[in-house]
C-alpha atoms as a PDB file:
ATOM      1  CA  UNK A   1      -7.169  -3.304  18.579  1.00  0.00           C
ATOM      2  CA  UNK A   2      -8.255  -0.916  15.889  1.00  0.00           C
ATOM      3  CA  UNK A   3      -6.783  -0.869  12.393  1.00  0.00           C
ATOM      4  CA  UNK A   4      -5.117   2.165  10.865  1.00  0.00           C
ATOM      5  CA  UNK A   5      -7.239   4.507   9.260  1.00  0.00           C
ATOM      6  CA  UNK A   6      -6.745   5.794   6.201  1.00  0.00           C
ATOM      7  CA  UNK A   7      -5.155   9.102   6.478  1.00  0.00           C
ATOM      8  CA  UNK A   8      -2.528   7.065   9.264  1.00  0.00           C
ATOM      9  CA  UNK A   9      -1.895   5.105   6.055  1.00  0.00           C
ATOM     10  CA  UNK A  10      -1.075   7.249   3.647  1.00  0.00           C
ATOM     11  CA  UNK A  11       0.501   9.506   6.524  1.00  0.00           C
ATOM     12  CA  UNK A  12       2.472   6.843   6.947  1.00  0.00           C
ATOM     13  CA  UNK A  13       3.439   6.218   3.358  1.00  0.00           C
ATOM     14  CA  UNK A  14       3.906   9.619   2.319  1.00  0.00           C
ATOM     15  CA  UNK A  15       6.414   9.833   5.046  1.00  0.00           C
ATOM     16  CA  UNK A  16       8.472   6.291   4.774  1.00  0.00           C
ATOM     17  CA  UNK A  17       8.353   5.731   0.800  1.00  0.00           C
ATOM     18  CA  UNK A  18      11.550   3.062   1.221  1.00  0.00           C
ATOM     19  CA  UNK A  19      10.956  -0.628   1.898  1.00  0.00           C
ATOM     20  CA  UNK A  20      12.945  -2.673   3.949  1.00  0.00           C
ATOM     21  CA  UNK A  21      13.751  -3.859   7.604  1.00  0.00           C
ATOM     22  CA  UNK A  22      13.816  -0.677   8.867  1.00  0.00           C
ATOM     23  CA  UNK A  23       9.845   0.019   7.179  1.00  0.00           C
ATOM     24  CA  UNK A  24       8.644  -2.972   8.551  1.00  0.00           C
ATOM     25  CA  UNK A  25       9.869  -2.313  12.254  1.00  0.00           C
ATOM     26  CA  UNK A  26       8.087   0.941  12.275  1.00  0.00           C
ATOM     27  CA  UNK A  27       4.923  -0.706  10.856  1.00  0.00           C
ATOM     28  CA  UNK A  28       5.052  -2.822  13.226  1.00  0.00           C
ATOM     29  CA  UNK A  29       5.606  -0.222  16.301  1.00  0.00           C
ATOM     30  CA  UNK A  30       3.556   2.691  15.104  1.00  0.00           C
ATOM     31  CA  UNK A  31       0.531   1.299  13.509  1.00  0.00           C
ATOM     32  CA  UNK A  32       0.277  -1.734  15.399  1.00  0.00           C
ATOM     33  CA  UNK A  33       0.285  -4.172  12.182  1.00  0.00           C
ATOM     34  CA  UNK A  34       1.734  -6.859  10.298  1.00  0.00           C
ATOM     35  CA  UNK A  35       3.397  -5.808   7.190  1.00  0.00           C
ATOM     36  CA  UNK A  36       1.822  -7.969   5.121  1.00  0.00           C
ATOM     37  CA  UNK A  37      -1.629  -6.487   6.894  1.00  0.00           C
ATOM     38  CA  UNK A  38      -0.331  -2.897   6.266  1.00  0.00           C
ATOM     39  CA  UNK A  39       0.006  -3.389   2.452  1.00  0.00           C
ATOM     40  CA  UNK A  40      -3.251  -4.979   2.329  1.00  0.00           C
ATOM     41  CA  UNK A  41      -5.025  -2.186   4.207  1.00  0.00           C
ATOM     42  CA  UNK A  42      -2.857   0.468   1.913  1.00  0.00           C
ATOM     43  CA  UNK A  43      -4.253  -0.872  -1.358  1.00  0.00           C
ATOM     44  CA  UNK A  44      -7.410  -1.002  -0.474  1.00  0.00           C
ATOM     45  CA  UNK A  45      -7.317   2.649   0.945  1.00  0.00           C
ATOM     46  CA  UNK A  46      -5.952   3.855  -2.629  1.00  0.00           C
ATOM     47  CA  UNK A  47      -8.789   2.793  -4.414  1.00  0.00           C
ATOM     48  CA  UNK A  48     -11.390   5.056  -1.948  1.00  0.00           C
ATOM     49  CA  UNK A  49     -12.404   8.420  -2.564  1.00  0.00           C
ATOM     50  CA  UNK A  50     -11.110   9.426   0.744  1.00  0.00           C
ATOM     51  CA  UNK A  51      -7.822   8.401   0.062  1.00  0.00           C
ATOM     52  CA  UNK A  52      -8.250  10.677  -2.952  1.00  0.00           C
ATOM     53  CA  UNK A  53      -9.677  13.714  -1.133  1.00  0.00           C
ATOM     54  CA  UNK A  54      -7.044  13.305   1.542  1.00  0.00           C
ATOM     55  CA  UNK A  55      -3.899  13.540  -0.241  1.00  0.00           C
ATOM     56  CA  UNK A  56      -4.517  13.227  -4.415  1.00  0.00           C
ATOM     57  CA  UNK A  57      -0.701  12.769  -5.735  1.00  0.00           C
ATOM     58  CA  UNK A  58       0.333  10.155  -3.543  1.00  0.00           C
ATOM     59  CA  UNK A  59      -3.048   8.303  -4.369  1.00  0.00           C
ATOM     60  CA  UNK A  60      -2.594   8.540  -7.993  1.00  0.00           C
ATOM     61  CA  UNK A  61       1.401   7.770  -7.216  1.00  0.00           C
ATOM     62  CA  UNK A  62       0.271   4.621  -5.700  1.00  0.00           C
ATOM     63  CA  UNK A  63      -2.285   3.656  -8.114  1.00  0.00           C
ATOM     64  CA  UNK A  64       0.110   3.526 -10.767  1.00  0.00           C
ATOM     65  CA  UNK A  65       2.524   1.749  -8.340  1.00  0.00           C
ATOM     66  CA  UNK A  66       0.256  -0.783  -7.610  1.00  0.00           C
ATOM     67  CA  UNK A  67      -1.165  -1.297 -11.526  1.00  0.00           C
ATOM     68  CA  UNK A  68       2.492  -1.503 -12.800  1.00  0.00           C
ATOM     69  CA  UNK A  69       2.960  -4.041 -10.004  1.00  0.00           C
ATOM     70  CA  UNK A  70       0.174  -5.910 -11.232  1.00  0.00           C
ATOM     71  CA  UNK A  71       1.214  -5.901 -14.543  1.00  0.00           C
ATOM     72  CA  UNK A  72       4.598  -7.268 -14.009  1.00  0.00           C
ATOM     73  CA  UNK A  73       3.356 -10.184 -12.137  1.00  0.00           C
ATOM     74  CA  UNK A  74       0.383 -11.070 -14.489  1.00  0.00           C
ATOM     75  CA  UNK A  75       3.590 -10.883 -17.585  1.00  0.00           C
ATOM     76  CA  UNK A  76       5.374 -13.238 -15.362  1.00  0.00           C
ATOM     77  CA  UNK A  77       2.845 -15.732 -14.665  1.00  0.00           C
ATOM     78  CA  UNK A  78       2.375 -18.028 -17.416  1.00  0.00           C
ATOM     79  CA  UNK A  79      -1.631 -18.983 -18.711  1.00  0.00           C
ATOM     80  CA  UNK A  80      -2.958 -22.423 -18.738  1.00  0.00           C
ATOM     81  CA  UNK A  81      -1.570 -24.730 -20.907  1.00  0.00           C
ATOM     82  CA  UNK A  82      -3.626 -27.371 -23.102  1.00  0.00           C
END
């Protein structure tokens, strides 16, 4: 089975922007993925060119999603201790 491309990704986004049950049924019966695999294949779209040619806001939008994401997690993991 194929994987999504990237414009069914960001389609797919840009049209279901809420998580939840309900997001992760239609993941499951449209694009013929885990959720987990969906997000995975997402971020990795975001940071192509393609993604950018094929629909610029929502890239950007999702770039900053995904840095502020990053962010909060690296603020909430503490460093090595000595």
């Amino acid at each position: 089975m194929s994987q999504p491309t990237i414009e069914q990704l960001l389609e797919f986004e840009r049209d279901h922007p809420a998580h939840g049950y309900g997001k992760e049924e239609l993941i499951r019966s449209e694009l013929h993925v885990a959720p987990a695999r969906f997000y995975q294949l997402l971020g990795r779209a975001i940071q192509t060119e393609d993604a950018l040619r094929f629909d610029a806001e929502l890239t950007h939008r999702l770039r900053r999603k995904s840095a502020a994401a990053l962010e909060a997690r690296q603020r909430r993991i503490p460093g090595p201790t000595r």
